[in-house]
PDB file of N, CA and C in Angstrom:
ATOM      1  N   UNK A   1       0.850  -1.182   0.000  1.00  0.00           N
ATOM      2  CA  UNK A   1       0.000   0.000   0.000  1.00  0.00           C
ATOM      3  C   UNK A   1       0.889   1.236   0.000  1.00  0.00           C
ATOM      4  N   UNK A   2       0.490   2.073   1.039  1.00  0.00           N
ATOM      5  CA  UNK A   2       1.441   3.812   0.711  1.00  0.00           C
ATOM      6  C   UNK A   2       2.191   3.604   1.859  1.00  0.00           C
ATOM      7  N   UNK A   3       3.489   4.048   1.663  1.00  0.00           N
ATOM      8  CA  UNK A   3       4.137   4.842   3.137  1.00  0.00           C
ATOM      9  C   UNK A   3       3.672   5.611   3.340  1.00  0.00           C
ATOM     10  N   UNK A   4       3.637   5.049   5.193  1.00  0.00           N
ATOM     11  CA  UNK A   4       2.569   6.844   5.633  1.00  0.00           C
ATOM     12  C   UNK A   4       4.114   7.524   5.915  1.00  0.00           C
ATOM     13  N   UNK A   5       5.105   7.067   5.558  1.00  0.00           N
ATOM     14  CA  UNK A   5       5.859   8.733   6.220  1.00  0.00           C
ATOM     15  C   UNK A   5       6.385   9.047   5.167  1.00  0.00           C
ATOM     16  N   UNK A   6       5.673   9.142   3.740  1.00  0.00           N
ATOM     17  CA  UNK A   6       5.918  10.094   2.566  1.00  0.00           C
ATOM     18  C   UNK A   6       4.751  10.137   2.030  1.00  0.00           C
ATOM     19  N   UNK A   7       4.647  11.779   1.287  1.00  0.00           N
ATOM     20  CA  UNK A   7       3.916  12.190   0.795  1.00  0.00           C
ATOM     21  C   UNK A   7       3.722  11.209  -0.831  1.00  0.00           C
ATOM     22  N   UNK A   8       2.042  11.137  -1.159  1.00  0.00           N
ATOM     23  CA  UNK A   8       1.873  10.735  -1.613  1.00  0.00           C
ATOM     24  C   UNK A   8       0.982  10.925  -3.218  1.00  0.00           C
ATOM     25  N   UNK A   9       1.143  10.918  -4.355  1.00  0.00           N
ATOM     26  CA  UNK A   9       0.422  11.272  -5.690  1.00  0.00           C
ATOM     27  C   UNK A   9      -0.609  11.043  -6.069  1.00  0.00           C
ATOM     28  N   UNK A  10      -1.869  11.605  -6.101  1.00  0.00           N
ATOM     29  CA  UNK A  10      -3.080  11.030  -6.034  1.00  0.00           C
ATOM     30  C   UNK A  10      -3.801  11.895  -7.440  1.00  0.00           C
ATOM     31  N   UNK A  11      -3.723  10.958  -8.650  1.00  0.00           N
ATOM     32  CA  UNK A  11      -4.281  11.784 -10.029  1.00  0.00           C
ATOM     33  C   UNK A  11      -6.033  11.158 -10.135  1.00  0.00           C
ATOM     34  N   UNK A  12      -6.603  12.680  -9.893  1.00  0.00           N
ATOM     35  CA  UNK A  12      -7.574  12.797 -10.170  1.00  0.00           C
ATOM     36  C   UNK A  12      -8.286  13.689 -11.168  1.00  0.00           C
ATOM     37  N   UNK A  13     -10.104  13.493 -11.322  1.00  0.00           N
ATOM     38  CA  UNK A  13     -10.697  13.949 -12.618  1.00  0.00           C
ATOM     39  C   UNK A  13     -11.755  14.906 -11.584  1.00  0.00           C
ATOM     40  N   UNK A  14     -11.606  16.291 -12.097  1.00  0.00           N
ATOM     41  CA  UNK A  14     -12.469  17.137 -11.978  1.00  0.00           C
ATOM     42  C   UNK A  14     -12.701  18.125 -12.947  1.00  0.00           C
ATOM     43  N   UNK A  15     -14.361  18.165 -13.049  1.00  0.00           N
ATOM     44  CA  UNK A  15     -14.530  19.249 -14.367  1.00  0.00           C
ATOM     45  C   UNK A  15     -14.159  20.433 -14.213  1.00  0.00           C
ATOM     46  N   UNK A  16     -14.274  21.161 -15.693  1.00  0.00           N
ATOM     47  CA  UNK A  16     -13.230  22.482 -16.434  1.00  0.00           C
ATOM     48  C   UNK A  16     -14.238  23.684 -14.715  1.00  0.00           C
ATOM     49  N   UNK A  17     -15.084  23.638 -14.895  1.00  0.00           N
ATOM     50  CA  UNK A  17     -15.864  24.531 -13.554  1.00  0.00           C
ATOM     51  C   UNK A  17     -15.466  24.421 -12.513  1.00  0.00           C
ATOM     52  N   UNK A  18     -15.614  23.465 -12.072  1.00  0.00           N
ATOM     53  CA  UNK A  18     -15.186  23.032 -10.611  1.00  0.00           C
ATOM     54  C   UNK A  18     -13.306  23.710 -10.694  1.00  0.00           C
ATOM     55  N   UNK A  19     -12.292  23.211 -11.873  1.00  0.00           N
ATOM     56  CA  UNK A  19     -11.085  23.353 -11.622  1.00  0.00           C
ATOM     57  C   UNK A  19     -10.891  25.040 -11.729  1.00  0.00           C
ATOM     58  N   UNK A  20     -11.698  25.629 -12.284  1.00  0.00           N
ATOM     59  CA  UNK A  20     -11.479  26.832 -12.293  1.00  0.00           C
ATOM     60  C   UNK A  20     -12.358  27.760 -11.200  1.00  0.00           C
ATOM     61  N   UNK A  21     -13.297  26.980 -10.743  1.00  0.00           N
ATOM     62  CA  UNK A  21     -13.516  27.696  -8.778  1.00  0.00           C
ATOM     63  C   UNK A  21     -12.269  27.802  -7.790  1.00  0.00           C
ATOM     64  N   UNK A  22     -11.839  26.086  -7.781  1.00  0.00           N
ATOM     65  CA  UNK A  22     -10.628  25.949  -7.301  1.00  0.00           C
ATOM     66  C   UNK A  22      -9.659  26.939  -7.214  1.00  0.00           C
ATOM     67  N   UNK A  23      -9.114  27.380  -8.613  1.00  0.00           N
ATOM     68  CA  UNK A  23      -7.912  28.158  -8.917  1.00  0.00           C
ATOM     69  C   UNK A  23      -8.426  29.077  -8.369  1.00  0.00           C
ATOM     70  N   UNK A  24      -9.291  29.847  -8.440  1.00  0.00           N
ATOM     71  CA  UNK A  24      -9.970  30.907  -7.660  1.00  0.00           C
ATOM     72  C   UNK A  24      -9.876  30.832  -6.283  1.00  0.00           C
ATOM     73  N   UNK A  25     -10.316  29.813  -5.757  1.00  0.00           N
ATOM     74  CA  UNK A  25     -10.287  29.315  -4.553  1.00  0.00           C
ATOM     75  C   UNK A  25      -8.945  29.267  -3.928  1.00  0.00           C
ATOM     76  N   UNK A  26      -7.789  28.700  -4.673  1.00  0.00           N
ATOM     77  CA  UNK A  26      -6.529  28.637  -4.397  1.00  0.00           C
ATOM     78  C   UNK A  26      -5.824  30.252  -4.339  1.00  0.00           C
ATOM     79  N   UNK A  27      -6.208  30.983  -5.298  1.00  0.00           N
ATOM     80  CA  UNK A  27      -5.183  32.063  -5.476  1.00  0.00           C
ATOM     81  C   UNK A  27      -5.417  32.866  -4.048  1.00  0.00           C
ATOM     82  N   UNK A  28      -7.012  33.200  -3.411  1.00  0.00           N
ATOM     83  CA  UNK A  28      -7.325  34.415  -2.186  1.00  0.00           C
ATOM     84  C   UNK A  28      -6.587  33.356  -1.569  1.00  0.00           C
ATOM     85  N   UNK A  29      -5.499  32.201  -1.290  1.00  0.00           N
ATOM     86  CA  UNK A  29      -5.423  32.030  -0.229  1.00  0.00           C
ATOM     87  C   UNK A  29      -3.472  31.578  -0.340  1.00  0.00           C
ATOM     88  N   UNK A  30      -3.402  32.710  -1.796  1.00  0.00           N
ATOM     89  CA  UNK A  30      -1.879  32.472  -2.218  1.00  0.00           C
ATOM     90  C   UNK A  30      -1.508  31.131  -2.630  1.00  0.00           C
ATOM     91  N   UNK A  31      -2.155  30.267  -3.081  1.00  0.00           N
ATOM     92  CA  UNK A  31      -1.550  28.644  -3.593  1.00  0.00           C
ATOM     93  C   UNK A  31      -1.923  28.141  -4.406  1.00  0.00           C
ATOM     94  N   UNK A  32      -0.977  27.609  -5.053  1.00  0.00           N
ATOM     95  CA  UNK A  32      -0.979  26.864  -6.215  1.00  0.00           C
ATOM     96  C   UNK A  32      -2.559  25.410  -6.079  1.00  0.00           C
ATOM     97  N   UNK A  33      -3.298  25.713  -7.587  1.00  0.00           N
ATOM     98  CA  UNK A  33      -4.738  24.557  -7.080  1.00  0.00           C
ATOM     99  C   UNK A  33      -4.259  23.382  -6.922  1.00  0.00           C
ATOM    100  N   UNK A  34      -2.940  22.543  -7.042  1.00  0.00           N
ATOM    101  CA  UNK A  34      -3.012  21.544  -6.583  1.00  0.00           C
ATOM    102  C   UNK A  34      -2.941  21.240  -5.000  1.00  0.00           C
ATOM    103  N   UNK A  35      -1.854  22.221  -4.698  1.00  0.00           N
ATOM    104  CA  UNK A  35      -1.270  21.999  -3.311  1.00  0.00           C
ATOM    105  C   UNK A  35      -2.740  22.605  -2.197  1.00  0.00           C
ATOM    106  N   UNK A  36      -3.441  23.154  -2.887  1.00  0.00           N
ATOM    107  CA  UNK A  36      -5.054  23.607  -1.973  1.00  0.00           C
ATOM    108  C   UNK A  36      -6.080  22.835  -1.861  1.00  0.00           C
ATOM    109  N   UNK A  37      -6.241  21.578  -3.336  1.00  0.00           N
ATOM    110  CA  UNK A  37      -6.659  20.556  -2.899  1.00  0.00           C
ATOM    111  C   UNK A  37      -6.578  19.536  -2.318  1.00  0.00           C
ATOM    112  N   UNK A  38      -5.163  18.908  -2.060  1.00  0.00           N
ATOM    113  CA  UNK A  38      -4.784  18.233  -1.403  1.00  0.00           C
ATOM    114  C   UNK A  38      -4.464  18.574   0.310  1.00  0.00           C
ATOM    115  N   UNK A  39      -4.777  19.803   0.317  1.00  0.00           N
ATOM    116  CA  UNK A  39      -5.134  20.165   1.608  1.00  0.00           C
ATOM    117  C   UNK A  39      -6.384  20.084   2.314  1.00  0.00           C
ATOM    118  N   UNK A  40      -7.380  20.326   1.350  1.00  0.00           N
ATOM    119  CA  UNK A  40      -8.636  20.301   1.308  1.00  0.00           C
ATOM    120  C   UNK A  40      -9.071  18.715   1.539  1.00  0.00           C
ATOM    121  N   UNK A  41      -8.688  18.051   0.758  1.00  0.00           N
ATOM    122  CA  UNK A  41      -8.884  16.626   1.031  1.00  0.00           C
ATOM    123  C   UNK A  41      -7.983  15.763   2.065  1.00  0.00           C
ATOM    124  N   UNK A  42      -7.038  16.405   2.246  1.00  0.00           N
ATOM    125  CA  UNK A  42      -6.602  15.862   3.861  1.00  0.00           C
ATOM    126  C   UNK A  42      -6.970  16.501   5.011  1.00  0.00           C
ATOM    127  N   UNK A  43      -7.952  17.732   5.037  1.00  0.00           N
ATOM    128  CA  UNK A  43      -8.468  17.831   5.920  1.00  0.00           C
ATOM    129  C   UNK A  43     -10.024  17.063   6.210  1.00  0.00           C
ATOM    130  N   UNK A  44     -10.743  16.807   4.945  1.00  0.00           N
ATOM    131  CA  UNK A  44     -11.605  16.379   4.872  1.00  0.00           C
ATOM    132  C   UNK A  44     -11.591  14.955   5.768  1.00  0.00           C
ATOM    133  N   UNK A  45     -10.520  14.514   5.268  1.00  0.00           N
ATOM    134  CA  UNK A  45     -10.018  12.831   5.613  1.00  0.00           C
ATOM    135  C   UNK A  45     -10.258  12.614   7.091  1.00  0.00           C
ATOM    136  N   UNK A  46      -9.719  13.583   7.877  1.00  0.00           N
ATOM    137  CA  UNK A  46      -9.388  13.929   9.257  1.00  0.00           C
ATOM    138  C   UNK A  46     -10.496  14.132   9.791  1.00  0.00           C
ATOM    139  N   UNK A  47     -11.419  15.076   8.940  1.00  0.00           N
ATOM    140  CA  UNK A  47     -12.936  15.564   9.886  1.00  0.00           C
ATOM    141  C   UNK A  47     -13.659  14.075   9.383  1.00  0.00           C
ATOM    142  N   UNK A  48     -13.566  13.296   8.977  1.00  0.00           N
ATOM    143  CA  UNK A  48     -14.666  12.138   8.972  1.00  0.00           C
ATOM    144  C   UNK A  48     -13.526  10.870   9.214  1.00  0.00           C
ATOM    145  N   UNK A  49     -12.676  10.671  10.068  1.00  0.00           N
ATOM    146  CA  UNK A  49     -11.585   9.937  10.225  1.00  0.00           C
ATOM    147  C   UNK A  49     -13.116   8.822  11.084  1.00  0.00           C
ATOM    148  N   UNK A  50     -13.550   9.289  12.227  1.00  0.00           N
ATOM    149  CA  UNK A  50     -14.490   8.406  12.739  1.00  0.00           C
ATOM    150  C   UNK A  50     -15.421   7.305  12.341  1.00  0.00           C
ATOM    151  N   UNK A  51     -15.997   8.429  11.186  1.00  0.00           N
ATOM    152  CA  UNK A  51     -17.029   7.956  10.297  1.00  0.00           C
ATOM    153  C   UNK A  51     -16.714   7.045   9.151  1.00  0.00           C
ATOM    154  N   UNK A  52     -15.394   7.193   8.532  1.00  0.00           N
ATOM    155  CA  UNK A  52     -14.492   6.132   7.801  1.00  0.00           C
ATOM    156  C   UNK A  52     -14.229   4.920   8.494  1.00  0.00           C
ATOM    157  N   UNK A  53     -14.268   5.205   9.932  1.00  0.00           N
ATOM    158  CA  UNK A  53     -13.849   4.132  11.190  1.00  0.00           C
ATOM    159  C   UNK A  53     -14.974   2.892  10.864  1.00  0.00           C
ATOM    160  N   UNK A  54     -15.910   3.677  11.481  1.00  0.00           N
ATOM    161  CA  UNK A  54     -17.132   2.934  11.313  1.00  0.00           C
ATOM    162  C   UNK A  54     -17.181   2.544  10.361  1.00  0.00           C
ATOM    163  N   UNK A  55     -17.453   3.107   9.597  1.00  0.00           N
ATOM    164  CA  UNK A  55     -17.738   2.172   7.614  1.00  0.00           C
ATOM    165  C   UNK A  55     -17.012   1.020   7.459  1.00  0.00           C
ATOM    166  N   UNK A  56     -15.986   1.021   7.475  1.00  0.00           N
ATOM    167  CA  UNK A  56     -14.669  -0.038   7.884  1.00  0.00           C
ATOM    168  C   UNK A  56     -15.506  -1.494   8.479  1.00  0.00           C
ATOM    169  N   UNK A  57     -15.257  -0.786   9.495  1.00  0.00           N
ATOM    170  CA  UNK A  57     -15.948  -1.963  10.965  1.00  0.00           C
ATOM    171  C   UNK A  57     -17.492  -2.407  10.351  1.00  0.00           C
ATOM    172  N   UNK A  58     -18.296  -1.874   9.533  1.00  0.00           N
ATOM    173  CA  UNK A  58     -19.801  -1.974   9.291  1.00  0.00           C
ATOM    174  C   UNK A  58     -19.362  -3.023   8.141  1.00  0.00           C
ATOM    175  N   UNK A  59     -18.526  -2.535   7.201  1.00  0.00           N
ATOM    176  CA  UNK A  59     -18.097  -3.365   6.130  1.00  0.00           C
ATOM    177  C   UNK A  59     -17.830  -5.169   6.352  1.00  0.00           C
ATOM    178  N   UNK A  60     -17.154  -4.674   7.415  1.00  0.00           N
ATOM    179  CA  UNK A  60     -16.168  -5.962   7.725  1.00  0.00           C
ATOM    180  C   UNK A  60     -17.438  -6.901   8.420  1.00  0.00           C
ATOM    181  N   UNK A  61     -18.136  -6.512   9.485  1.00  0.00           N
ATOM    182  CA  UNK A  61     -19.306  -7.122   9.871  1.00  0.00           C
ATOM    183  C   UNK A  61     -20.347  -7.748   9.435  1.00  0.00           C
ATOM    184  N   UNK A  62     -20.538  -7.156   8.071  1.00  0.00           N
ATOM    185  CA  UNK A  62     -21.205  -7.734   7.101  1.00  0.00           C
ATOM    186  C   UNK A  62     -20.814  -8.792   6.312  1.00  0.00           C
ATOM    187  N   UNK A  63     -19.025  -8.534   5.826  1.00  0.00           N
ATOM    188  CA  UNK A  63     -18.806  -9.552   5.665  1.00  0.00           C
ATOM    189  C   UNK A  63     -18.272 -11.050   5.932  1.00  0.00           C
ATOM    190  N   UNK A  64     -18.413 -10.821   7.710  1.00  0.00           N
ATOM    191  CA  UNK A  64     -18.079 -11.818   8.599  1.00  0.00           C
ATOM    192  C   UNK A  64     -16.365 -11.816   8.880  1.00  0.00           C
ATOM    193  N   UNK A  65     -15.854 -10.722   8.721  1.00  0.00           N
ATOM    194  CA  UNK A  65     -14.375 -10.803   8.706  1.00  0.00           C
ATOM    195  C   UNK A  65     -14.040  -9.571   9.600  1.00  0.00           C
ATOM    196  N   UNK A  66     -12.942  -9.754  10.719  1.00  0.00           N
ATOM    197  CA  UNK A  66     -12.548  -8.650  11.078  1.00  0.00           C
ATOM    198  C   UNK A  66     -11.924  -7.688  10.166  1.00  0.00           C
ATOM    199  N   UNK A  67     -12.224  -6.262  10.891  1.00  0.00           N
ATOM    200  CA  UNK A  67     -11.359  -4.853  10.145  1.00  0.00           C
ATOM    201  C   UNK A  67     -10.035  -5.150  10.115  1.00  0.00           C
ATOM    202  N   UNK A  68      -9.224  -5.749  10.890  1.00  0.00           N
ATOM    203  CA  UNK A  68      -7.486  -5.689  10.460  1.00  0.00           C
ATOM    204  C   UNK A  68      -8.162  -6.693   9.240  1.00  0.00           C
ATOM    205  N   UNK A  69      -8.837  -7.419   8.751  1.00  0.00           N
ATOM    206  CA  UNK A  69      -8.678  -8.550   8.010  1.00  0.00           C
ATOM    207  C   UNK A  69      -9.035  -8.292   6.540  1.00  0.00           C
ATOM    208  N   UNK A  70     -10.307  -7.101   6.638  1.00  0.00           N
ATOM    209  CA  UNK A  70     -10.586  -6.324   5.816  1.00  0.00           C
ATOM    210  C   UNK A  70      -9.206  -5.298   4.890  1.00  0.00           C
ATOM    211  N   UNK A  71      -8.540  -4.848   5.955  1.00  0.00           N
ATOM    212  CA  UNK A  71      -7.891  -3.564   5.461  1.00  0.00           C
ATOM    213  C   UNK A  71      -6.595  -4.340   5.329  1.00  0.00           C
ATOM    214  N   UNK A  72      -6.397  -5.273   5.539  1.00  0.00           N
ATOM    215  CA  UNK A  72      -5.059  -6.294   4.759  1.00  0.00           C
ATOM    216  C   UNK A  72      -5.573  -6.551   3.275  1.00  0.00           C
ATOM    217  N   UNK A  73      -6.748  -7.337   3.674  1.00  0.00           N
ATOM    218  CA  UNK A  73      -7.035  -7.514   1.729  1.00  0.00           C
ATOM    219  C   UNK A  73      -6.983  -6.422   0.928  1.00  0.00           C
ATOM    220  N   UNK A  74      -7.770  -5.237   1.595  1.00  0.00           N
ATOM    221  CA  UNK A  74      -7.621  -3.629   0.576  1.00  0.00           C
ATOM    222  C   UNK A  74      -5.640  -3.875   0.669  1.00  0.00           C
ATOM    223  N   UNK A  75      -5.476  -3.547   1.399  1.00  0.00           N
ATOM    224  CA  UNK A  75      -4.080  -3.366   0.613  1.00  0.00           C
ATOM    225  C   UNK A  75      -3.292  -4.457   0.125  1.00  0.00           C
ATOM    226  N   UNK A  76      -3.362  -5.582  -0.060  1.00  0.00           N
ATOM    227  CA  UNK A  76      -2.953  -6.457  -0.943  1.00  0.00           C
ATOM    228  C   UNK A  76      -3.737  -5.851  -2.257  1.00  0.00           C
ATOM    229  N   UNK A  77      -4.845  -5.699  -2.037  1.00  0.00           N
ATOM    230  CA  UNK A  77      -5.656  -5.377  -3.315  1.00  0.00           C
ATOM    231  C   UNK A  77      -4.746  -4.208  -4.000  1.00  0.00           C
ATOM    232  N   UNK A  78      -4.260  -3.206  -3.573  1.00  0.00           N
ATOM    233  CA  UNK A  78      -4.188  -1.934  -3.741  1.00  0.00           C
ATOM    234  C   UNK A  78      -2.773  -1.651  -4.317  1.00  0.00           C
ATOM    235  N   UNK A  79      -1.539  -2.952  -3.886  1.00  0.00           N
ATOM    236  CA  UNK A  79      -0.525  -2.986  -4.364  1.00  0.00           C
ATOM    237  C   UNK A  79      -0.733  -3.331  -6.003  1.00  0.00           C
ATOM    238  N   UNK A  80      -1.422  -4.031  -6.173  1.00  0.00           N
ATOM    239  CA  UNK A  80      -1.605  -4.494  -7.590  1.00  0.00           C
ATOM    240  C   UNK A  80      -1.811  -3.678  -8.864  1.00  0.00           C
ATOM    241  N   UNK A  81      -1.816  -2.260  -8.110  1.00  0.00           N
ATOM    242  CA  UNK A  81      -2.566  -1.178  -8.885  1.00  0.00           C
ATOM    243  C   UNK A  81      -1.512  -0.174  -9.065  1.00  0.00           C
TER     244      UNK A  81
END
């Protein structure tokens, strides 16, 4: 899966509108739109860190498997990619 003690590349698709709110969004706050979204989405990450918790654990319950057991297969899964 990722090292958590390096930063990491995450290529994503957002439309021509949305990327040009952004840049807008980025410049009143002096920064470049990539480095403002990836702020944006690691803060996001953080304010629903709980609620990701749960989903996890709800996931795994359903499918009769513990969460460490779950989030081993995602990342076996995830190396492959």
């Amino acid at each position: 899966m990722t090292k958590l003690d390096e930063n990491q590349r995450l290529n994503i698709t957002i439309s021509g509108f949305i990327l040009k709110r952004l840049t807008y969004w980025a410049k009143c706050h002096g920064k470049p739109p990539t480095t403002f979204a990836g702020q944006l989405i690691s803060q996001q990450v953080e304010a629903n860190r709980e609620l990701i918790d749960a989903q996890i654990a709800e996931l795994a319950r359903l499918e009769g498997i513990s969460k460490s057991e779950l989030e081993r297969r995602w990342e076996t899964e995830t190396k492959g990619n």
